[in-house]
ModelCIF file with pLDDT and N, C-alpha, C, O atoms, coordinates in Angstrom:
data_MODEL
#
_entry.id   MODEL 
#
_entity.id                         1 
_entity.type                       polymer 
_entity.pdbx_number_of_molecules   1 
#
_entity_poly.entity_id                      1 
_entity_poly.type                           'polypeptide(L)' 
_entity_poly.nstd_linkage                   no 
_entity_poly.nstd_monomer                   no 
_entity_poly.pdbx_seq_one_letter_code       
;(UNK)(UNK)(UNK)(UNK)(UNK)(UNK)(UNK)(UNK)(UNK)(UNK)(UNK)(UNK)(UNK)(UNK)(UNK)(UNK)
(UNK)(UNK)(UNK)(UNK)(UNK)(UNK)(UNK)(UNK)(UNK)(UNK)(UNK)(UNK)(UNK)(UNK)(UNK)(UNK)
(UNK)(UNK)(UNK)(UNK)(UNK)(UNK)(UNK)(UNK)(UNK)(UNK)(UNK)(UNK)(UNK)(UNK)
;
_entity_poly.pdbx_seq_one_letter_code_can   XXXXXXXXXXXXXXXXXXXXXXXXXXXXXXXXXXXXXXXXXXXXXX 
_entity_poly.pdbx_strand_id                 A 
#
loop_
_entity_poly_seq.entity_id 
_entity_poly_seq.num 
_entity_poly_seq.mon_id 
_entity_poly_seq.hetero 
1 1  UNK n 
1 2  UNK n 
1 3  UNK n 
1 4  UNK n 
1 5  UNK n 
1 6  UNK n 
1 7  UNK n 
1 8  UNK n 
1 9  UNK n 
1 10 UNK n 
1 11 UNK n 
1 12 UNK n 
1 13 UNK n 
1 14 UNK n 
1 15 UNK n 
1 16 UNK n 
1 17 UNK n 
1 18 UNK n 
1 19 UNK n 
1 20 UNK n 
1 21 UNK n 
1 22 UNK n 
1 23 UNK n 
1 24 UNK n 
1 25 UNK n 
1 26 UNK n 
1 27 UNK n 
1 28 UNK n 
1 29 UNK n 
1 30 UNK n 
1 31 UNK n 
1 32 UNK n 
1 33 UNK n 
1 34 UNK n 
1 35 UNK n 
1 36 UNK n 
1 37 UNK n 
1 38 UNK n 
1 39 UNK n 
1 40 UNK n 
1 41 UNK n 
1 42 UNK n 
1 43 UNK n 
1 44 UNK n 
1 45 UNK n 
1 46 UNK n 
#
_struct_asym.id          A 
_struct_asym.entity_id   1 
#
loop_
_ma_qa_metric.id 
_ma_qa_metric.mode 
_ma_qa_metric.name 
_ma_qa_metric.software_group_id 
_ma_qa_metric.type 
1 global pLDDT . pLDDT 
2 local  pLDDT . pLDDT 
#
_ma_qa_metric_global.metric_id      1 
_ma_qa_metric_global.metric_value   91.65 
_ma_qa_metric_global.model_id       1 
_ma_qa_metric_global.ordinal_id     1 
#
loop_
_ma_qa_metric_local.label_asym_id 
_ma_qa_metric_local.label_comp_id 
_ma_qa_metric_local.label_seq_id 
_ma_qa_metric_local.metric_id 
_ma_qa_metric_local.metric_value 
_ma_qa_metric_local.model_id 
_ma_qa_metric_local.ordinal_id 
A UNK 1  2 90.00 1 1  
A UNK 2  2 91.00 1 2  
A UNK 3  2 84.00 1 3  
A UNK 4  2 84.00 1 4  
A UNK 5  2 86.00 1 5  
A UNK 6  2 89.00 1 6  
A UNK 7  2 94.00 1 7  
A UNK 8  2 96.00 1 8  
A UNK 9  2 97.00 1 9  
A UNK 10 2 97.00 1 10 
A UNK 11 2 96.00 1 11 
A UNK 12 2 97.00 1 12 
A UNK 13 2 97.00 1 13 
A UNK 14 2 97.00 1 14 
A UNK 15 2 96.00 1 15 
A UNK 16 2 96.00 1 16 
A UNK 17 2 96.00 1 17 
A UNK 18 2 95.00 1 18 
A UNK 19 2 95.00 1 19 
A UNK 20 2 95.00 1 20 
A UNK 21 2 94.00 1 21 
A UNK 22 2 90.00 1 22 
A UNK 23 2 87.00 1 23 
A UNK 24 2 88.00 1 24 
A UNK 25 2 89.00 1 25 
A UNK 26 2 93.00 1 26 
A UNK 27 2 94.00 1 27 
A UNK 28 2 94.00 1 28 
A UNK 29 2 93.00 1 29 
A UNK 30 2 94.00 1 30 
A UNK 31 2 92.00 1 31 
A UNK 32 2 92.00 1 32 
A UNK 33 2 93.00 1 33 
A UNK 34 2 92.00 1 34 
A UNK 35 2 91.00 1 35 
A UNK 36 2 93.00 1 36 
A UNK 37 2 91.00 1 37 
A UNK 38 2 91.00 1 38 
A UNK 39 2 94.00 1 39 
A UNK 40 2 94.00 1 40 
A UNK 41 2 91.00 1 41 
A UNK 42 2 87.00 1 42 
A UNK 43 2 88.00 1 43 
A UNK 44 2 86.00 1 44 
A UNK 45 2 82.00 1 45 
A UNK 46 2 75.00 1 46 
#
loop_
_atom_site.group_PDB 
_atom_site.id 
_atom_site.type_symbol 
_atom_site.label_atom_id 
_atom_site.label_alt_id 
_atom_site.label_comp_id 
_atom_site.label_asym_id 
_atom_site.label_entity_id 
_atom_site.label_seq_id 
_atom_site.pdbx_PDB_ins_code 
_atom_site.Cartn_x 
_atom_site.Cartn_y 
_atom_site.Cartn_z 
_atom_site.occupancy 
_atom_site.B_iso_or_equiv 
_atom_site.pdbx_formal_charge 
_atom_site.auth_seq_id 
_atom_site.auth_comp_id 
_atom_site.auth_asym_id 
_atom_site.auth_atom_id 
_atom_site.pdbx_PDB_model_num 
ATOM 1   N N  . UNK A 1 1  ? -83.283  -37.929 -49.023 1.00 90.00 ? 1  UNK A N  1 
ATOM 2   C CA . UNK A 1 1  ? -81.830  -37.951 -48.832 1.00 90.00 ? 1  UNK A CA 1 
ATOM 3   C C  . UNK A 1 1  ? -81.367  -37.109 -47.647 1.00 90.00 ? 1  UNK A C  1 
ATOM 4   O O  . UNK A 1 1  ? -80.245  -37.021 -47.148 1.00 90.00 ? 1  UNK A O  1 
ATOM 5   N N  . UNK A 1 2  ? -82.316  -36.615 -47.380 1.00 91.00 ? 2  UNK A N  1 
ATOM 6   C CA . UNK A 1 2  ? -81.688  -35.590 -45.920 1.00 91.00 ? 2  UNK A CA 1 
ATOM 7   C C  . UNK A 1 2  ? -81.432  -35.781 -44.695 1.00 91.00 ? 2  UNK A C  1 
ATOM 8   O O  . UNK A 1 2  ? -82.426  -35.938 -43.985 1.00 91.00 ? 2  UNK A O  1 
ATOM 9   N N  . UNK A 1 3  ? -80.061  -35.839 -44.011 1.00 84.00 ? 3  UNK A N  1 
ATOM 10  C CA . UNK A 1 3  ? -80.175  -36.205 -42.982 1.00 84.00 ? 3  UNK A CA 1 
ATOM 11  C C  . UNK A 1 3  ? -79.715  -34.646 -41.929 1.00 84.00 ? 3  UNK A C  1 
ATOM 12  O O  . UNK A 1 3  ? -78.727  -34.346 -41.258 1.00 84.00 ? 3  UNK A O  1 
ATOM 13  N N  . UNK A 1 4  ? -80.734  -34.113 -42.181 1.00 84.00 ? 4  UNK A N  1 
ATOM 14  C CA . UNK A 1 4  ? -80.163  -32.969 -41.021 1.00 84.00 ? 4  UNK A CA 1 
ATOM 15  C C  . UNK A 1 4  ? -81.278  -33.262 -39.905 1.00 84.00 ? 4  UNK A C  1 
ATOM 16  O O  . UNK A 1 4  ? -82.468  -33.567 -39.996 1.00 84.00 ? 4  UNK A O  1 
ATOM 17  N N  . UNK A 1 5  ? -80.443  -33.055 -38.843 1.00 86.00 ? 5  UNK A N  1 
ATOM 18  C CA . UNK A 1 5  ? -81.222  -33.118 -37.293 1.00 86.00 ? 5  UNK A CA 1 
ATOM 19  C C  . UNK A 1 5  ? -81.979  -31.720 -37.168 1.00 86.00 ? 5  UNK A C  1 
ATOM 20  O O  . UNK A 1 5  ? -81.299  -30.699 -37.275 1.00 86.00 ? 5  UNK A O  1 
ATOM 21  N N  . UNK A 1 6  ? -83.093  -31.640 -36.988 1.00 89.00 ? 6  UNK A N  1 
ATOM 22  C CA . UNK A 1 6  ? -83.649  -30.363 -36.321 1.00 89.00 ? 6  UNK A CA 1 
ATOM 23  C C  . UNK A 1 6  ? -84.073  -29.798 -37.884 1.00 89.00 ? 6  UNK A C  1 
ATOM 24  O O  . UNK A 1 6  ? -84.214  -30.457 -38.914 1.00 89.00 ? 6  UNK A O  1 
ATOM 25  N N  . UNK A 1 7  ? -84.214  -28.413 -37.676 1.00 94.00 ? 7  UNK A N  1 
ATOM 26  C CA . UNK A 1 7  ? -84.534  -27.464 -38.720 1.00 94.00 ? 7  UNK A CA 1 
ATOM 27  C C  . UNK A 1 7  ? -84.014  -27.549 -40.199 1.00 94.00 ? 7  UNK A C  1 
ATOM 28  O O  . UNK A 1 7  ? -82.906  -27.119 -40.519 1.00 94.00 ? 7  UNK A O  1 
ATOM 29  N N  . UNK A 1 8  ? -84.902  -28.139 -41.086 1.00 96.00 ? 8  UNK A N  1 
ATOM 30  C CA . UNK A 1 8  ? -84.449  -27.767 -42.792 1.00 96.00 ? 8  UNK A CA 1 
ATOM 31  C C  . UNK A 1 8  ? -85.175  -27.087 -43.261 1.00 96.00 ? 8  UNK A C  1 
ATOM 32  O O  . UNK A 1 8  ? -86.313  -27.549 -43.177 1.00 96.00 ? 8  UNK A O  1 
ATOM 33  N N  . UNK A 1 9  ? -85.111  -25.842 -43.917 1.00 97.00 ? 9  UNK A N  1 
ATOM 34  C CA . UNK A 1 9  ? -85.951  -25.119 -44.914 1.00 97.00 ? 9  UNK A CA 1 
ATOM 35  C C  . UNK A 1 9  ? -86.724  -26.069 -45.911 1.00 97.00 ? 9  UNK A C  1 
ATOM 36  O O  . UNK A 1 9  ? -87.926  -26.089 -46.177 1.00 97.00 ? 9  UNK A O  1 
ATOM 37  N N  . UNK A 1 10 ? -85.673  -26.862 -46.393 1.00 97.00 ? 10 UNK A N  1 
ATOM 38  C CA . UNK A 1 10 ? -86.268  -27.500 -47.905 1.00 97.00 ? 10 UNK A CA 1 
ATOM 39  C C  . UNK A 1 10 ? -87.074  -28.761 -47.133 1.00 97.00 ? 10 UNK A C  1 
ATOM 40  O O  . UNK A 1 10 ? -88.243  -28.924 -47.482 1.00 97.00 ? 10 UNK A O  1 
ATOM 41  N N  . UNK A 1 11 ? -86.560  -29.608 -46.169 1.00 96.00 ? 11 UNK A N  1 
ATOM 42  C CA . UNK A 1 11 ? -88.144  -30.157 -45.742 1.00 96.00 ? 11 UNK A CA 1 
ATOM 43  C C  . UNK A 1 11 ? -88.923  -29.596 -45.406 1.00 96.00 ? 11 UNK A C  1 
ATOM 44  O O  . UNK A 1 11 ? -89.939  -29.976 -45.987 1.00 96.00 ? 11 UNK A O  1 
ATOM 45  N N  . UNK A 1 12 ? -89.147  -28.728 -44.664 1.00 97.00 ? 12 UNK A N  1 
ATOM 46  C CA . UNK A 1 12 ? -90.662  -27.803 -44.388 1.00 97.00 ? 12 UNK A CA 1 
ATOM 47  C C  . UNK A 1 12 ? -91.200  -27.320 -45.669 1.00 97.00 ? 12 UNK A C  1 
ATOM 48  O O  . UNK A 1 12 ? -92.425  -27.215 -45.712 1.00 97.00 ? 12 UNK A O  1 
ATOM 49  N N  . UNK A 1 13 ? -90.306  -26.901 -47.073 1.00 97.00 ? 13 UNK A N  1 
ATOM 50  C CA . UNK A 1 13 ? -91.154  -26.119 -48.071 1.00 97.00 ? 13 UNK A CA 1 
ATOM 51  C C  . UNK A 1 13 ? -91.464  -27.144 -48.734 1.00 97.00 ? 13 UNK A C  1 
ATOM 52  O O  . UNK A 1 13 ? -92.277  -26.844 -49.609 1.00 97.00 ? 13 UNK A O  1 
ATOM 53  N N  . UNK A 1 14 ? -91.129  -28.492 -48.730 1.00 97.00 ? 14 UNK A N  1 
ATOM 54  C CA . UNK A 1 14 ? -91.112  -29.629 -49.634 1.00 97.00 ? 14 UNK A CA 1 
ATOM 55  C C  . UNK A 1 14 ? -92.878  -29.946 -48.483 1.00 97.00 ? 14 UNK A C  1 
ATOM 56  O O  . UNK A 1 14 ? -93.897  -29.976 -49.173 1.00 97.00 ? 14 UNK A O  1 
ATOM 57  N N  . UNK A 1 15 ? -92.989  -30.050 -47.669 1.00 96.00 ? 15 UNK A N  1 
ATOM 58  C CA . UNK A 1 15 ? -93.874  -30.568 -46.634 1.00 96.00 ? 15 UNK A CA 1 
ATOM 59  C C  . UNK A 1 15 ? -95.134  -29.187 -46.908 1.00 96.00 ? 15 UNK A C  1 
ATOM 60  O O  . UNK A 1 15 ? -96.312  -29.492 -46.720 1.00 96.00 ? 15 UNK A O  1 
ATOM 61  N N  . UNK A 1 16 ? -94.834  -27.883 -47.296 1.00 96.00 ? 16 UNK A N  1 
ATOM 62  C CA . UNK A 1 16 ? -96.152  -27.375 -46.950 1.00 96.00 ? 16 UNK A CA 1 
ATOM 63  C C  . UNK A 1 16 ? -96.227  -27.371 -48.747 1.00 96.00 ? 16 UNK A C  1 
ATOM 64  O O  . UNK A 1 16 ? -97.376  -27.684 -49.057 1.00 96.00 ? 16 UNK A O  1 
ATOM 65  N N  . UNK A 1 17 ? -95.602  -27.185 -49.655 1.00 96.00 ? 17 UNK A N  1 
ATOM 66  C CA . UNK A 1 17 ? -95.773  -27.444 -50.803 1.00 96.00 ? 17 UNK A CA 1 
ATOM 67  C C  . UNK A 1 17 ? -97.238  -28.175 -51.475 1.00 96.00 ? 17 UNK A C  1 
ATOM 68  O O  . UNK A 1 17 ? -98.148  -27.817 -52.222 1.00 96.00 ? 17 UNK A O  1 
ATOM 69  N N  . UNK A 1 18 ? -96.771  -29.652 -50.565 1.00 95.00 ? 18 UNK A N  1 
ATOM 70  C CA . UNK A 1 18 ? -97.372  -30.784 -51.126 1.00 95.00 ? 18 UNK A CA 1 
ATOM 71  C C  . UNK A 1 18 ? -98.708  -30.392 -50.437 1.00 95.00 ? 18 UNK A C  1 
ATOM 72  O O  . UNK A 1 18 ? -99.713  -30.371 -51.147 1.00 95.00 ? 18 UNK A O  1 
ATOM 73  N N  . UNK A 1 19 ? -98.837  -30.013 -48.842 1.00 95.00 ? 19 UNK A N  1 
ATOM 74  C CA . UNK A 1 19 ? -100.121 -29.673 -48.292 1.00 95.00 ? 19 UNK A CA 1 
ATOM 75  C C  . UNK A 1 19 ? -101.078 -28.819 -49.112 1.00 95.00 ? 19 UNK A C  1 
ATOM 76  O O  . UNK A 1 19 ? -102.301 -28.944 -49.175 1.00 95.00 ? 19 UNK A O  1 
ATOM 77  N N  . UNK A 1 20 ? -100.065 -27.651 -49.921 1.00 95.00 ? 20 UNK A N  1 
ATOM 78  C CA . UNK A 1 20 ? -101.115 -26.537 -50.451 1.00 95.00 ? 20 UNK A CA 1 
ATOM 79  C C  . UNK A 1 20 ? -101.636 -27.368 -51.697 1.00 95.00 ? 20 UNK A C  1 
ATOM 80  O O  . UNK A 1 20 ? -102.830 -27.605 -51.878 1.00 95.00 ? 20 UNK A O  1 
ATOM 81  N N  . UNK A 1 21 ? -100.787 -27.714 -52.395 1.00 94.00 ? 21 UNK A N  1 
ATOM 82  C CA . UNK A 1 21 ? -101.420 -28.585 -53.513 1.00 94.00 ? 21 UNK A CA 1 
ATOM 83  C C  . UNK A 1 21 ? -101.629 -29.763 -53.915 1.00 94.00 ? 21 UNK A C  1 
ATOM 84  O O  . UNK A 1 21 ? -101.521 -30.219 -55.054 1.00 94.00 ? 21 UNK A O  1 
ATOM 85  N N  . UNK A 1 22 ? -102.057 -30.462 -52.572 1.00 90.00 ? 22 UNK A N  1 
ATOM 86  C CA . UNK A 1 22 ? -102.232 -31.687 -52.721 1.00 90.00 ? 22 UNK A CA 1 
ATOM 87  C C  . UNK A 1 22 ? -103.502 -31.869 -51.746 1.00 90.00 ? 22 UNK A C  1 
ATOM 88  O O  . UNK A 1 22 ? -104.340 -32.755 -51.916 1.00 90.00 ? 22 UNK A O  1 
ATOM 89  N N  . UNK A 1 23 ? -103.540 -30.914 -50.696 1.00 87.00 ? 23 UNK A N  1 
ATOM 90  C CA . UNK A 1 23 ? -104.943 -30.840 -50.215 1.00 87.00 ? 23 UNK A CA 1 
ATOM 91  C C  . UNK A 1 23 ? -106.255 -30.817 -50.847 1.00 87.00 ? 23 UNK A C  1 
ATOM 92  O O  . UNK A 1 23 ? -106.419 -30.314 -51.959 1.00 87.00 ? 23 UNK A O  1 
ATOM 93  N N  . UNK A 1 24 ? -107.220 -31.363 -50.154 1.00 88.00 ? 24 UNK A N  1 
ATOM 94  C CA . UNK A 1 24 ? -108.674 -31.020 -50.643 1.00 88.00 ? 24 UNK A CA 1 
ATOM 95  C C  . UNK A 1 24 ? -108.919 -29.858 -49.799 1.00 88.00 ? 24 UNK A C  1 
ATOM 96  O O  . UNK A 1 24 ? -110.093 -29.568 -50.028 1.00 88.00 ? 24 UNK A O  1 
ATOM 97  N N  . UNK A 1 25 ? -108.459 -29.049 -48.962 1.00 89.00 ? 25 UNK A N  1 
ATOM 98  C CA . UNK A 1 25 ? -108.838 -27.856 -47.700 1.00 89.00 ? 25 UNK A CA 1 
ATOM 99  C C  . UNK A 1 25 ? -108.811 -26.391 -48.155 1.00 89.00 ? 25 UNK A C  1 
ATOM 100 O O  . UNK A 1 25 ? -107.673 -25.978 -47.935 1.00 89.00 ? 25 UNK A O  1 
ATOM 101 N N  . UNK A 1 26 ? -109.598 -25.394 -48.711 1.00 93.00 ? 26 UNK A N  1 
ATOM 102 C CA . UNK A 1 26 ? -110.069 -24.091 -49.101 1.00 93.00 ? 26 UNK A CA 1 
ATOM 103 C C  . UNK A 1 26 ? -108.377 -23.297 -48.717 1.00 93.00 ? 26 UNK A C  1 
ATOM 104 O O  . UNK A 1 26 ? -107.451 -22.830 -49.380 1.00 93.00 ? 26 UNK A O  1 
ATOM 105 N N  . UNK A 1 27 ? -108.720 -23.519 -47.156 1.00 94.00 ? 27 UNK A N  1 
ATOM 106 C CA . UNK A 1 27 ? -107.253 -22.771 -46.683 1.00 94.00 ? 27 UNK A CA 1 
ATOM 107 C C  . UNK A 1 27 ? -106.643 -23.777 -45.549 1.00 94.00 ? 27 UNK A C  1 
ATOM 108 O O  . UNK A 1 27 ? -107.297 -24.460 -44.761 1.00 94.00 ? 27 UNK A O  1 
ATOM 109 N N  . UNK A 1 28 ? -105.160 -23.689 -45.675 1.00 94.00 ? 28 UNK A N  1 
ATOM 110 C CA . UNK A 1 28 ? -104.332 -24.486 -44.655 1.00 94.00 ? 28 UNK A CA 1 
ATOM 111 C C  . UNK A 1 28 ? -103.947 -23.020 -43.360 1.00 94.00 ? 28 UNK A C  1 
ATOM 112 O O  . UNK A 1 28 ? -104.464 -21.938 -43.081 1.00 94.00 ? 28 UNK A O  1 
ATOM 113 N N  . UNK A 1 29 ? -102.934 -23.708 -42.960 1.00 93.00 ? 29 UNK A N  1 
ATOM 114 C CA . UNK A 1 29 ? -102.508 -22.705 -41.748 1.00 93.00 ? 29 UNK A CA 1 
ATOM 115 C C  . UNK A 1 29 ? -100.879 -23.134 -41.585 1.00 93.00 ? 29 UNK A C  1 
ATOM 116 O O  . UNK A 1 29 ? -100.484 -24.145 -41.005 1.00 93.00 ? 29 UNK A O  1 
ATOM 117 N N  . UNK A 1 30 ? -99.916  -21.977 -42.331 1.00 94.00 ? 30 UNK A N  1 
ATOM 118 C CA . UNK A 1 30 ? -98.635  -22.465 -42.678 1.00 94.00 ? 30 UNK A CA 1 
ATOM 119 C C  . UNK A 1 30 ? -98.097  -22.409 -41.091 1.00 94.00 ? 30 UNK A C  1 
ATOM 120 O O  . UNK A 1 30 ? -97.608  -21.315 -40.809 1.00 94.00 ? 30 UNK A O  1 
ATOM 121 N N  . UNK A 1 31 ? -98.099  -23.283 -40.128 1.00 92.00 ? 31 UNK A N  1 
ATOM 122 C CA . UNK A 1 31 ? -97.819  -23.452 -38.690 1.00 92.00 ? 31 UNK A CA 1 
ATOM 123 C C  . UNK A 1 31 ? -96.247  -23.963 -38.771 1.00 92.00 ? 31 UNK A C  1 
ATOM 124 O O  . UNK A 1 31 ? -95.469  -23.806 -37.830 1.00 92.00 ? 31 UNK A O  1 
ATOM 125 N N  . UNK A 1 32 ? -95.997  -24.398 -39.631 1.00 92.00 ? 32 UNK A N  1 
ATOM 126 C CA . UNK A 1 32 ? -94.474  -25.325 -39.249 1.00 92.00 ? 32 UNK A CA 1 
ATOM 127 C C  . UNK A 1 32 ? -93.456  -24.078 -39.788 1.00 92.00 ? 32 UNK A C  1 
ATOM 128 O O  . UNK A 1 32 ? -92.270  -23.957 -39.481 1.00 92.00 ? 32 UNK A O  1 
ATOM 129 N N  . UNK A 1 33 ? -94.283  -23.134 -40.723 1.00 93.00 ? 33 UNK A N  1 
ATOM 130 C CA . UNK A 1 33 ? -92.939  -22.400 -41.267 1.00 93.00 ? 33 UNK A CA 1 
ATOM 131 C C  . UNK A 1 33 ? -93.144  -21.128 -39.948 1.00 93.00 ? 33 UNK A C  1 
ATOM 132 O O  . UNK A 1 33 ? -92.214  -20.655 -39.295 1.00 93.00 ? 33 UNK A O  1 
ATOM 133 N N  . UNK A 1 34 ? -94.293  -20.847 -39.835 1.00 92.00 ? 34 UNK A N  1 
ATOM 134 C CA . UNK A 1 34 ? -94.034  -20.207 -38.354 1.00 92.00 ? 34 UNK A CA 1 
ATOM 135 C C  . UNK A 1 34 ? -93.543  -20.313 -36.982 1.00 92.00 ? 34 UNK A C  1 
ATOM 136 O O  . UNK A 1 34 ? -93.211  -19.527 -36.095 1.00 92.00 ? 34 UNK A O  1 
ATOM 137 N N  . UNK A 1 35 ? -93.621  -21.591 -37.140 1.00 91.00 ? 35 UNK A N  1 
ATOM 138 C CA . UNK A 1 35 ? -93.087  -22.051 -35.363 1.00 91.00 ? 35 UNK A CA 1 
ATOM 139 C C  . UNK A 1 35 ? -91.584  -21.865 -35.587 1.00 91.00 ? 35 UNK A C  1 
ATOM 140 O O  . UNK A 1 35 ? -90.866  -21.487 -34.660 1.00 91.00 ? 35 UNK A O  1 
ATOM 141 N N  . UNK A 1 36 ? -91.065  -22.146 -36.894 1.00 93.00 ? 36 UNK A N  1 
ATOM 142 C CA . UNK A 1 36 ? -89.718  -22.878 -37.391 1.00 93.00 ? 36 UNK A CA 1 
ATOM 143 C C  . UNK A 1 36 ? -88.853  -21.313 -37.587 1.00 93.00 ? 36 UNK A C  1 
ATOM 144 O O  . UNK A 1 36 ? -87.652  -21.266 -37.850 1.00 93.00 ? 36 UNK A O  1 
ATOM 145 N N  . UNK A 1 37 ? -89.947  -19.786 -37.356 1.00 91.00 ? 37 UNK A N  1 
ATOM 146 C CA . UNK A 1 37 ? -89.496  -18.373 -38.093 1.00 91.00 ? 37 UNK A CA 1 
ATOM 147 C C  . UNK A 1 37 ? -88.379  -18.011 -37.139 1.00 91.00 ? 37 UNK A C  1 
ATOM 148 O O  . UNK A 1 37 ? -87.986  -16.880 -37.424 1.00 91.00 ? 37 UNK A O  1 
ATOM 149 N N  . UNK A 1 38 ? -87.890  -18.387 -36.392 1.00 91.00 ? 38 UNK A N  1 
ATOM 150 C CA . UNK A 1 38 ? -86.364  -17.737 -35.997 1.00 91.00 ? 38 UNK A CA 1 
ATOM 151 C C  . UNK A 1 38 ? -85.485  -18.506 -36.550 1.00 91.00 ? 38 UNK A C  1 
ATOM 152 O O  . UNK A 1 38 ? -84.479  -17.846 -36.808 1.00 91.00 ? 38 UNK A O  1 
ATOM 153 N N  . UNK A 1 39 ? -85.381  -19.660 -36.872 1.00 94.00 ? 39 UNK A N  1 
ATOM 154 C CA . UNK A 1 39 ? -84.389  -20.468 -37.309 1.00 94.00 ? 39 UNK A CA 1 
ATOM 155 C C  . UNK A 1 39 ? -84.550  -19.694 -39.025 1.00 94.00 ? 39 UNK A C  1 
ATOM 156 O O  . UNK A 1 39 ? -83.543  -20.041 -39.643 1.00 94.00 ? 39 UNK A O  1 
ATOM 157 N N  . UNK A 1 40 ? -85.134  -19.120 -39.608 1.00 94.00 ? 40 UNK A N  1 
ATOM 158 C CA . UNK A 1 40 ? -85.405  -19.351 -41.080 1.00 94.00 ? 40 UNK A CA 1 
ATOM 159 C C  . UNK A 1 40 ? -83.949  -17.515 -41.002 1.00 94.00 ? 40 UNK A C  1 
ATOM 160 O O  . UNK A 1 40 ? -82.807  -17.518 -41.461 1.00 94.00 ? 40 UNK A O  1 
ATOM 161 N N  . UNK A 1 41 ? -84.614  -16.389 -40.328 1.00 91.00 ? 41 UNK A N  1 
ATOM 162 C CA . UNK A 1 41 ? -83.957  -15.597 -39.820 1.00 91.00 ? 41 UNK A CA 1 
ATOM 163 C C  . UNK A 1 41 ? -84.562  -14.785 -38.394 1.00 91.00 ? 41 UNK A C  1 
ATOM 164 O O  . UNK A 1 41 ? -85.589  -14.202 -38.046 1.00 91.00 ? 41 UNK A O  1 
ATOM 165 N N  . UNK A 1 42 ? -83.308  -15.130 -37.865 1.00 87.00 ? 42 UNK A N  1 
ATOM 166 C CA . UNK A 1 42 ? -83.953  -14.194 -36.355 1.00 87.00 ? 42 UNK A CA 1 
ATOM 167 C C  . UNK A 1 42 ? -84.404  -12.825 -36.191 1.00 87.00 ? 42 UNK A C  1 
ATOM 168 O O  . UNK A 1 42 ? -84.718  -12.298 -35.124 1.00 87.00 ? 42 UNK A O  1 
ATOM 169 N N  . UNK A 1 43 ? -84.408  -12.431 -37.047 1.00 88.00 ? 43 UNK A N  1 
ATOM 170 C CA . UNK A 1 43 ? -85.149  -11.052 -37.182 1.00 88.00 ? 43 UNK A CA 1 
ATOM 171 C C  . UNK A 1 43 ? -86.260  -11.224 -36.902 1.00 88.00 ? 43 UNK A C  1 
ATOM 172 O O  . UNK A 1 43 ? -86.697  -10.436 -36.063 1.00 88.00 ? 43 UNK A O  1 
ATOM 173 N N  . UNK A 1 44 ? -87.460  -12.539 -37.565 1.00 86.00 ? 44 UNK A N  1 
ATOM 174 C CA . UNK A 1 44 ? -88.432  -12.221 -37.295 1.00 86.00 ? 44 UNK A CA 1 
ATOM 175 C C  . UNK A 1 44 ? -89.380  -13.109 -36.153 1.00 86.00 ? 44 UNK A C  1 
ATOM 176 O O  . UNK A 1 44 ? -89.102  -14.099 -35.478 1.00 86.00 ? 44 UNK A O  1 
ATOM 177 N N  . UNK A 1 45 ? -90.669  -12.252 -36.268 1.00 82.00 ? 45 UNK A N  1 
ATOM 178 C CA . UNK A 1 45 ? -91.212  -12.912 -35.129 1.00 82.00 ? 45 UNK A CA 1 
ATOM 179 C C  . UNK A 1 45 ? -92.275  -13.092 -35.407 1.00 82.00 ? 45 UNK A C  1 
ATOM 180 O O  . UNK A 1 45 ? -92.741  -12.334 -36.258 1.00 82.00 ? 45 UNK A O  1 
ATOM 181 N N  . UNK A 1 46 ? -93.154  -14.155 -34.840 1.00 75.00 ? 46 UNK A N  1 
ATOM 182 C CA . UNK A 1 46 ? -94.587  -14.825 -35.197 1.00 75.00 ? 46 UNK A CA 1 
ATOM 183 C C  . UNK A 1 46 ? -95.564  -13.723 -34.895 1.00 75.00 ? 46 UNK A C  1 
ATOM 184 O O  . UNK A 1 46 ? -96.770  -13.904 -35.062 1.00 75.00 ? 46 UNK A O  1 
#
């Protein structure tokens, strides 16, 4: 149902969600919530 352009929290946590537990992979590499870390709050940094 989402139509936001650019940056959503809840698609990225809905998207690494399914990766962590839906993978067959030991360990992932949460890359989208990092690239995405100023938009989440600008305080922080990768």
């Amino acid at each position: 149902l989402c139509h936001r352009q650019g940056f959503c929290m809840m698609c990225i946590m809905e998207a690494h969600v399914r990766k962590v537990l839906r993978s067959s992979a030991n360990v992932i590499w949460p890359r989208a919530v990092v690239r995405d870390l100023k938009f989440i709050g600008e305080e922080f940094e990768p």
